[in-house]
N, C-alpha and C. Protein backbone atom coordinates (compact mmCIF):
# COMPACT_ATOMS: atom_id res chain seq x y z
N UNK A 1 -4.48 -5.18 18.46
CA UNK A 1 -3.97 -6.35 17.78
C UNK A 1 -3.04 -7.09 18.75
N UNK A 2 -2.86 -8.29 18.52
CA UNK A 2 -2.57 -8.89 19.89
C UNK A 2 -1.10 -9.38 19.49
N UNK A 3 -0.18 -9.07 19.89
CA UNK A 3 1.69 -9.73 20.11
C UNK A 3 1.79 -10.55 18.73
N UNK A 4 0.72 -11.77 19.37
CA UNK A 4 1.55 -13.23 17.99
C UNK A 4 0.69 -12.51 16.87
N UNK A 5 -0.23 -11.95 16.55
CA UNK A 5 -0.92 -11.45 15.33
C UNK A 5 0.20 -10.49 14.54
N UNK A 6 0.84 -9.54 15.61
CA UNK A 6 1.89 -8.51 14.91
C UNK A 6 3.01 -9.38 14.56
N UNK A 7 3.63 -10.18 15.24
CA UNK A 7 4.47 -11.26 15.06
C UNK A 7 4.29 -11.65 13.77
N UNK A 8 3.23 -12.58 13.71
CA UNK A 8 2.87 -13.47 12.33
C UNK A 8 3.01 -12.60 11.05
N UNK A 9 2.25 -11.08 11.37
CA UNK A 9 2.49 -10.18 10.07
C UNK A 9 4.04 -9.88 9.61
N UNK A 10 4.77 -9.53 10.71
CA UNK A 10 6.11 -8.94 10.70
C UNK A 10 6.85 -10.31 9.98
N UNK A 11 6.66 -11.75 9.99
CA UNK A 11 7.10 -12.67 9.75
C UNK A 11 6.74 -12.83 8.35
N UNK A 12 5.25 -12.41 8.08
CA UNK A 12 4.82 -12.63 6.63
C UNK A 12 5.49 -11.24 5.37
N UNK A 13 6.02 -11.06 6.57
CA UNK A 13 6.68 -9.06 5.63
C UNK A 13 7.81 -9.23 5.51
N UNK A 14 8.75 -10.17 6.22
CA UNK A 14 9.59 -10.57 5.99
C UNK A 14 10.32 -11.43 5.11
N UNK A 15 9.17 -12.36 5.22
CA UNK A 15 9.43 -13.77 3.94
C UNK A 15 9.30 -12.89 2.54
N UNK A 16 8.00 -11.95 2.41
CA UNK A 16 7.94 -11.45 1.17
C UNK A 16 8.97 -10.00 1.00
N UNK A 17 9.68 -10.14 1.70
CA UNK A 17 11.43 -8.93 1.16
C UNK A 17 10.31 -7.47 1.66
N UNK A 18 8.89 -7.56 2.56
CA UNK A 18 8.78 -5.93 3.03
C UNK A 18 9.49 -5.40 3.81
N UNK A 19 10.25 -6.16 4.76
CA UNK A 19 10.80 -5.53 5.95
C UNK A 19 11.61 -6.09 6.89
N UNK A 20 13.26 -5.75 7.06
CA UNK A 20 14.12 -6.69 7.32
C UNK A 20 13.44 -7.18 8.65
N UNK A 21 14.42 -8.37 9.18
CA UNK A 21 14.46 -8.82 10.58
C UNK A 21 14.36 -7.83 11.49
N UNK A 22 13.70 -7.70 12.43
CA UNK A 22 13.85 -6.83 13.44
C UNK A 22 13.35 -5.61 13.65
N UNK A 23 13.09 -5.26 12.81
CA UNK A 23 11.29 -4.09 12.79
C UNK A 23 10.21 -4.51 13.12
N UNK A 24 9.97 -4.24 14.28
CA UNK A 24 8.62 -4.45 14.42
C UNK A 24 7.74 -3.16 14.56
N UNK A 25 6.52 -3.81 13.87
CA UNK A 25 5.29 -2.49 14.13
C UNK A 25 5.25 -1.76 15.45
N UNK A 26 4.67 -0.34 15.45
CA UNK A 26 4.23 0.34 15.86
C UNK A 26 3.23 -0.24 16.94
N UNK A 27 3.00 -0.37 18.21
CA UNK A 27 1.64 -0.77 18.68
C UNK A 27 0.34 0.04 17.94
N UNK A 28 0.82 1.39 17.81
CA UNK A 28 -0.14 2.49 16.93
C UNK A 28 -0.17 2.37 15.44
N UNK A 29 0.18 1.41 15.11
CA UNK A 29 -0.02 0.76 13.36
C UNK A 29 -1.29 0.72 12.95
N UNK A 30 -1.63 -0.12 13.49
CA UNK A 30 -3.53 -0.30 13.42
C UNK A 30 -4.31 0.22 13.62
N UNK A 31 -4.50 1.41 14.56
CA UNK A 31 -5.07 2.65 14.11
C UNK A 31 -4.83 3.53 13.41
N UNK A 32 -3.28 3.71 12.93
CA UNK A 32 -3.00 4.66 12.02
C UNK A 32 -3.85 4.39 11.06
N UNK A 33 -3.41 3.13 10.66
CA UNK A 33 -3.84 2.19 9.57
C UNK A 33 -5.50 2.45 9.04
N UNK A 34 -6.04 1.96 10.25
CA UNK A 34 -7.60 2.05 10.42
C UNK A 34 -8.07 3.17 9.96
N UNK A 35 -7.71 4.85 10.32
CA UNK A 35 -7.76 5.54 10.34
C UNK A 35 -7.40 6.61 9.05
N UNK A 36 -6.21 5.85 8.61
CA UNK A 36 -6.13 6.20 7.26
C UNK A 36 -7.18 5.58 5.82
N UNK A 37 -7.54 4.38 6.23
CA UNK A 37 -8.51 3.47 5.23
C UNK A 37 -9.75 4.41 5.41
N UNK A 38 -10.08 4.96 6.50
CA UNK A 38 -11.66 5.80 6.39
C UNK A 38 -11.52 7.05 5.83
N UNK A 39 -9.94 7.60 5.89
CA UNK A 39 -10.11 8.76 4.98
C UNK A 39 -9.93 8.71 3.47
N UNK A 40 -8.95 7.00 3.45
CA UNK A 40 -9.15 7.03 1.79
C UNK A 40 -9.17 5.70 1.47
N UNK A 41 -10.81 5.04 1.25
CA UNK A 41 -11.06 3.70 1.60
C UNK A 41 -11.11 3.40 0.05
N UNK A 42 -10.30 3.83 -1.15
CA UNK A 42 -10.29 3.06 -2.44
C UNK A 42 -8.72 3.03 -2.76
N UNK A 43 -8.28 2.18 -3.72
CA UNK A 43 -7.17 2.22 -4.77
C UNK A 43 -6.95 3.51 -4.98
N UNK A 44 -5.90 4.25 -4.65
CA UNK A 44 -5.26 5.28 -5.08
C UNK A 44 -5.29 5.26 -6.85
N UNK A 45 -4.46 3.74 -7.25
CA UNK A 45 -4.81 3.65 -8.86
C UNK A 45 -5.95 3.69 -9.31
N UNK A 46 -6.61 2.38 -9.08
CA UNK A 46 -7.33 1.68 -10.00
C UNK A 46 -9.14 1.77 -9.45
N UNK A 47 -9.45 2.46 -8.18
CA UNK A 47 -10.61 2.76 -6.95
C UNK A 47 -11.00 1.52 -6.62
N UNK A 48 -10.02 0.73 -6.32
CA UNK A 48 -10.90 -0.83 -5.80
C UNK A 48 -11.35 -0.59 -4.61
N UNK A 49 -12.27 -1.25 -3.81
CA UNK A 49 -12.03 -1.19 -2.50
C UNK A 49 -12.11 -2.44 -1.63
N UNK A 50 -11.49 -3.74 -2.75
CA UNK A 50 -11.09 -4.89 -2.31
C UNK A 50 -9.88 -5.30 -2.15
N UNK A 51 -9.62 -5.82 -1.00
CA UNK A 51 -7.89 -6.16 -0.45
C UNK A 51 -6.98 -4.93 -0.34
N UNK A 52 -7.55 -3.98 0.43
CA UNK A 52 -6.75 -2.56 0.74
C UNK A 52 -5.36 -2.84 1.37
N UNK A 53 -4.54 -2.17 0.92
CA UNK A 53 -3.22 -2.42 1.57
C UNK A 53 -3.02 -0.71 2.03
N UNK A 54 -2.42 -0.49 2.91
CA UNK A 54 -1.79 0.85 3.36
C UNK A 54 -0.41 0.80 2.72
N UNK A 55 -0.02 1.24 2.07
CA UNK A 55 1.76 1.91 1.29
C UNK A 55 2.36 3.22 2.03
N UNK A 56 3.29 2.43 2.52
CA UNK A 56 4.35 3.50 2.96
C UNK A 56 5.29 4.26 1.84
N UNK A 57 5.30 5.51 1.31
CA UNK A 57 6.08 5.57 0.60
C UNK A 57 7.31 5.75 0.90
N UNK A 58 7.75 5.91 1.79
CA UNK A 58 9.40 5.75 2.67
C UNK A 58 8.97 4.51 3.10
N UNK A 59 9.30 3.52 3.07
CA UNK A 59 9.42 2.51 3.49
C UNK A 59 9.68 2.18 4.78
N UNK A 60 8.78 1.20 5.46
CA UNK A 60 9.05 1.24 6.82
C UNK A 60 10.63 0.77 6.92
N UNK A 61 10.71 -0.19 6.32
CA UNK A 61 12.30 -0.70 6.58
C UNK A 61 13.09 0.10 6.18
N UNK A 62 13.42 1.03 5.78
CA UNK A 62 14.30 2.20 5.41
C UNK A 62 13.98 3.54 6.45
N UNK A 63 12.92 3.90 6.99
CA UNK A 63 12.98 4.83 8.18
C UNK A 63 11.07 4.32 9.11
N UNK A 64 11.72 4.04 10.16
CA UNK A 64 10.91 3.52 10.78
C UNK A 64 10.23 4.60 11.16
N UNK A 65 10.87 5.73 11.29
CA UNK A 65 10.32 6.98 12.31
C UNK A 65 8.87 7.38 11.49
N UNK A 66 9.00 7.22 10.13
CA UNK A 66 7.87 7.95 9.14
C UNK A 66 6.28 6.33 9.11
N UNK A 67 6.64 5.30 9.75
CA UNK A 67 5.99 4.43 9.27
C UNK A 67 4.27 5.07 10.43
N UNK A 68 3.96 6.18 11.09
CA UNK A 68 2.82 6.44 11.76
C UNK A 68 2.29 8.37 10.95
N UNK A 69 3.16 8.16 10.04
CA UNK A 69 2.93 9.58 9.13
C UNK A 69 2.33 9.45 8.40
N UNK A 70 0.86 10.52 8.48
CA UNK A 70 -0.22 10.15 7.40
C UNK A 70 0.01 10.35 6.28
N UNK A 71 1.08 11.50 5.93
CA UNK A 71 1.82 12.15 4.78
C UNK A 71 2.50 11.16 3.93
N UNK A 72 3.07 10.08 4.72
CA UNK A 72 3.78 8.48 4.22
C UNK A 72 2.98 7.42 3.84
N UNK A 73 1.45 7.90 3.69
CA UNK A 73 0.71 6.27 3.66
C UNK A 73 0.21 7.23 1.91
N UNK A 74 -0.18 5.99 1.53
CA UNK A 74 -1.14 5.64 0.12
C UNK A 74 -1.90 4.02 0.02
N UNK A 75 -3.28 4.76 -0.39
CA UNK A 75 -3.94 3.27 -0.54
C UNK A 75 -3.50 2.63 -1.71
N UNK A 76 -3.30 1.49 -1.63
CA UNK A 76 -3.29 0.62 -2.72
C UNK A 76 -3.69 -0.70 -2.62
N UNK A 77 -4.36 -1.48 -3.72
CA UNK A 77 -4.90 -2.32 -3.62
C UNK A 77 -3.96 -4.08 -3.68
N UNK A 78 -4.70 -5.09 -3.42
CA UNK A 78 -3.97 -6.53 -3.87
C UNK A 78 -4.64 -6.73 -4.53
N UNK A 79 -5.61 -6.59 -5.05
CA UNK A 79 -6.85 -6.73 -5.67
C UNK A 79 -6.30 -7.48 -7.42
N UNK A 80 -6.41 -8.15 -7.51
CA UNK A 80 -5.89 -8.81 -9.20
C UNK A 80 -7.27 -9.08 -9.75
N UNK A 81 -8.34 -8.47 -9.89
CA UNK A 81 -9.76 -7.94 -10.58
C UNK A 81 -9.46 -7.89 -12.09
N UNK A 82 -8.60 -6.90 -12.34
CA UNK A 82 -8.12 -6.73 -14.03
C UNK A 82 -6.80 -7.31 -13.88
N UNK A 83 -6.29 -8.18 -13.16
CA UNK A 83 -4.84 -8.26 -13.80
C UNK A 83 -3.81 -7.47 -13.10
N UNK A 84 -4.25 -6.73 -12.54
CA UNK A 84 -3.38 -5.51 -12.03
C UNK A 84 -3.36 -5.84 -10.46
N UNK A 85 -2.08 -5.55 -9.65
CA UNK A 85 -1.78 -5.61 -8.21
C UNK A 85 -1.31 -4.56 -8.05
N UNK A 86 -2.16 -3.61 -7.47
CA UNK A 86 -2.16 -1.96 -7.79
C UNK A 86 -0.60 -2.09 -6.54
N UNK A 87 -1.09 -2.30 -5.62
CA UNK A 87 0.32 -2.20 -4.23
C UNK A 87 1.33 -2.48 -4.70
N UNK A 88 1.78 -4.17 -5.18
CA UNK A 88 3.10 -4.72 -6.09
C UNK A 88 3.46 -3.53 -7.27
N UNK A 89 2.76 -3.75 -7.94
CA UNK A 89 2.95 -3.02 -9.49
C UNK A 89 3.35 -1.43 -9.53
N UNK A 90 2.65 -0.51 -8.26
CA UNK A 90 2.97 0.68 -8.62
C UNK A 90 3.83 1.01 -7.20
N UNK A 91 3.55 0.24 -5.50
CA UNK A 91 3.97 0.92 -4.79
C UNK A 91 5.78 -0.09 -4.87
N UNK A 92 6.07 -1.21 -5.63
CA UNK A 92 6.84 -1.95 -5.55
C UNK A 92 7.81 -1.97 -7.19
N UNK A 93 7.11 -1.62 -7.80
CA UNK A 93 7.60 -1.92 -9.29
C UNK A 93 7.88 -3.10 -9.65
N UNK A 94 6.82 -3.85 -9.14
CA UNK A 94 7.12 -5.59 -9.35
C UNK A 94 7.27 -6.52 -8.69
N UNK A 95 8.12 -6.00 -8.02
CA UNK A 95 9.09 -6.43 -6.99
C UNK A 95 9.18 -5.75 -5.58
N UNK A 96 8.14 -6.66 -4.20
CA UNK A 96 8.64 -6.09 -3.09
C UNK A 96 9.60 -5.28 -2.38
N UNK A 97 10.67 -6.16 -3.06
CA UNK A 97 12.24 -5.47 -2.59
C UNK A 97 12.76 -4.50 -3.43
N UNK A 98 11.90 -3.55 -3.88
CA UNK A 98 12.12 -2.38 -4.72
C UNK A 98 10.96 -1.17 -4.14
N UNK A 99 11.65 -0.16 -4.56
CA UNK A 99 10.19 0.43 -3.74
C UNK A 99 10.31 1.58 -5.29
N UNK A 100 8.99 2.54 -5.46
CA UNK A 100 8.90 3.60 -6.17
C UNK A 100 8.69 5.14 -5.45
N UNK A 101 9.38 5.77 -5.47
CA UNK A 101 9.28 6.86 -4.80
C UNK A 101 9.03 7.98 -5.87
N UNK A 102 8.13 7.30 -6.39
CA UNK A 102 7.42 8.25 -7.37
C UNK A 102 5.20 8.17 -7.22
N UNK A 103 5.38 7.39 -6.45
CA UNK A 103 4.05 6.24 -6.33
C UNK A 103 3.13 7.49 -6.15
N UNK A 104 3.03 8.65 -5.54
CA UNK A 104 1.90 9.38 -5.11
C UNK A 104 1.49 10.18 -6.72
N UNK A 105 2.89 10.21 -7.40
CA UNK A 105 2.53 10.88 -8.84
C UNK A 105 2.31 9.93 -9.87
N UNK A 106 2.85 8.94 -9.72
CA UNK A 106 2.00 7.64 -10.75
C UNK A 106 0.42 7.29 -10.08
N UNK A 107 0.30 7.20 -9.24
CA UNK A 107 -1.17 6.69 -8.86
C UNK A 107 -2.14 7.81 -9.70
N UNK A 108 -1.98 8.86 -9.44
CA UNK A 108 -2.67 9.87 -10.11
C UNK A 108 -2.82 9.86 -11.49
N UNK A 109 -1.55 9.79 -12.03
CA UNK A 109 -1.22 9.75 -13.91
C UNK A 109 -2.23 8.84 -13.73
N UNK A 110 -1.98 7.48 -13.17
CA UNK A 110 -2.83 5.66 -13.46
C UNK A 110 -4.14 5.80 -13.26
N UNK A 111 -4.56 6.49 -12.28
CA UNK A 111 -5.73 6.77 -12.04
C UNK A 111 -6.97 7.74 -13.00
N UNK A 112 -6.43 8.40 -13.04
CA UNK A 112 -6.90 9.05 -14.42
C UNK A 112 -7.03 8.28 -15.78
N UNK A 113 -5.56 7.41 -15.98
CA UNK A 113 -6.24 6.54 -17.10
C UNK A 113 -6.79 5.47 -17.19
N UNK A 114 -7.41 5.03 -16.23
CA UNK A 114 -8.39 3.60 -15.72
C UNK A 114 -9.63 4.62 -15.57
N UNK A 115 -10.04 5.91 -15.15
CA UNK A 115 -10.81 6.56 -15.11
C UNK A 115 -11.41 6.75 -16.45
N UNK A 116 -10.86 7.16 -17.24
CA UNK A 116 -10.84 7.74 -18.83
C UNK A 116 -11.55 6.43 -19.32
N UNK A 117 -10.83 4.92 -19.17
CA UNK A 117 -10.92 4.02 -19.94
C UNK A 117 -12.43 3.81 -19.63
N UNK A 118 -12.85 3.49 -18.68
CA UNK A 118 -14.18 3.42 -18.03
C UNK A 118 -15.03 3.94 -18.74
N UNK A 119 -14.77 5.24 -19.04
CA UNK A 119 -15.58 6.72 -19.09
C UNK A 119 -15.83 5.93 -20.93
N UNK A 120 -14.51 6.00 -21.55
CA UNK A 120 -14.44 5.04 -23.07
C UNK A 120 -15.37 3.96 -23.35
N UNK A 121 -15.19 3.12 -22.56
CA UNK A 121 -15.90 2.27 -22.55
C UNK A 121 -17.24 2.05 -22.42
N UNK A 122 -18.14 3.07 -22.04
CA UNK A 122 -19.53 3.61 -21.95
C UNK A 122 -19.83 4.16 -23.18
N UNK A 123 -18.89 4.89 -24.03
CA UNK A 123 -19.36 5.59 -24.95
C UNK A 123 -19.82 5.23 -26.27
């Protein structure tokens, strides 16, 4: 990924309250990244596999050291399909500038009941 591309992101993460001034990515972001999407290429919630976002659950702006830890990522989607912004809603609680550090055990609870509903909805 090339300087002004990481730039432009770090600028767009900024405006939206992800990540103060002055963090910048990892050169090894984008393969982490890459690399994590092939081992888990759906919605942690909801199984989209449109507009994947990678979720840090330590937050990069709160410890930078964890932002290349596979143990720290979760998929989540942008995907607004049903209404739902799986990344905002469960890895943010609404709100960017909030984080949930509960997100790996709600995705699961959520996931199961978008699973169920599906399963309902056939019957």
């Amino acid at each position: 990924m090339s300087r002004l591309k990481i730039l432009s992101k770090h600028l767009k993460d900024v405006y939206q309250g992800k990540a103060p001034a002055g963090n910048l990515r990892s050169n090894h972001w984008p393969t982490v990244r890459k690399h994590h999407l092939e081992k888990h290429p759906t919605c942690a919630v909801c199984n989209s596999t449109i507009q994947l976002e990678v979720h840090h659950i330590v937050p990069f702006a709160r410890d930078p050291s964890k932002e290349l830890d596979p143990d720290n990522l979760i998929t989540l989607c942008e995907n607004s399909n049903d209404g739902v912004i799986c990344h905002l809603l469960f890895g943010h609680l609404g709100n960017y500038q909030y984080l949930n550090p509960n997100v790996v055990e709600d995705a699961k609870i959520w996931n199961e009941k978008f699973n169920n509903r599906e399963k309902s909805k056939n019957t």
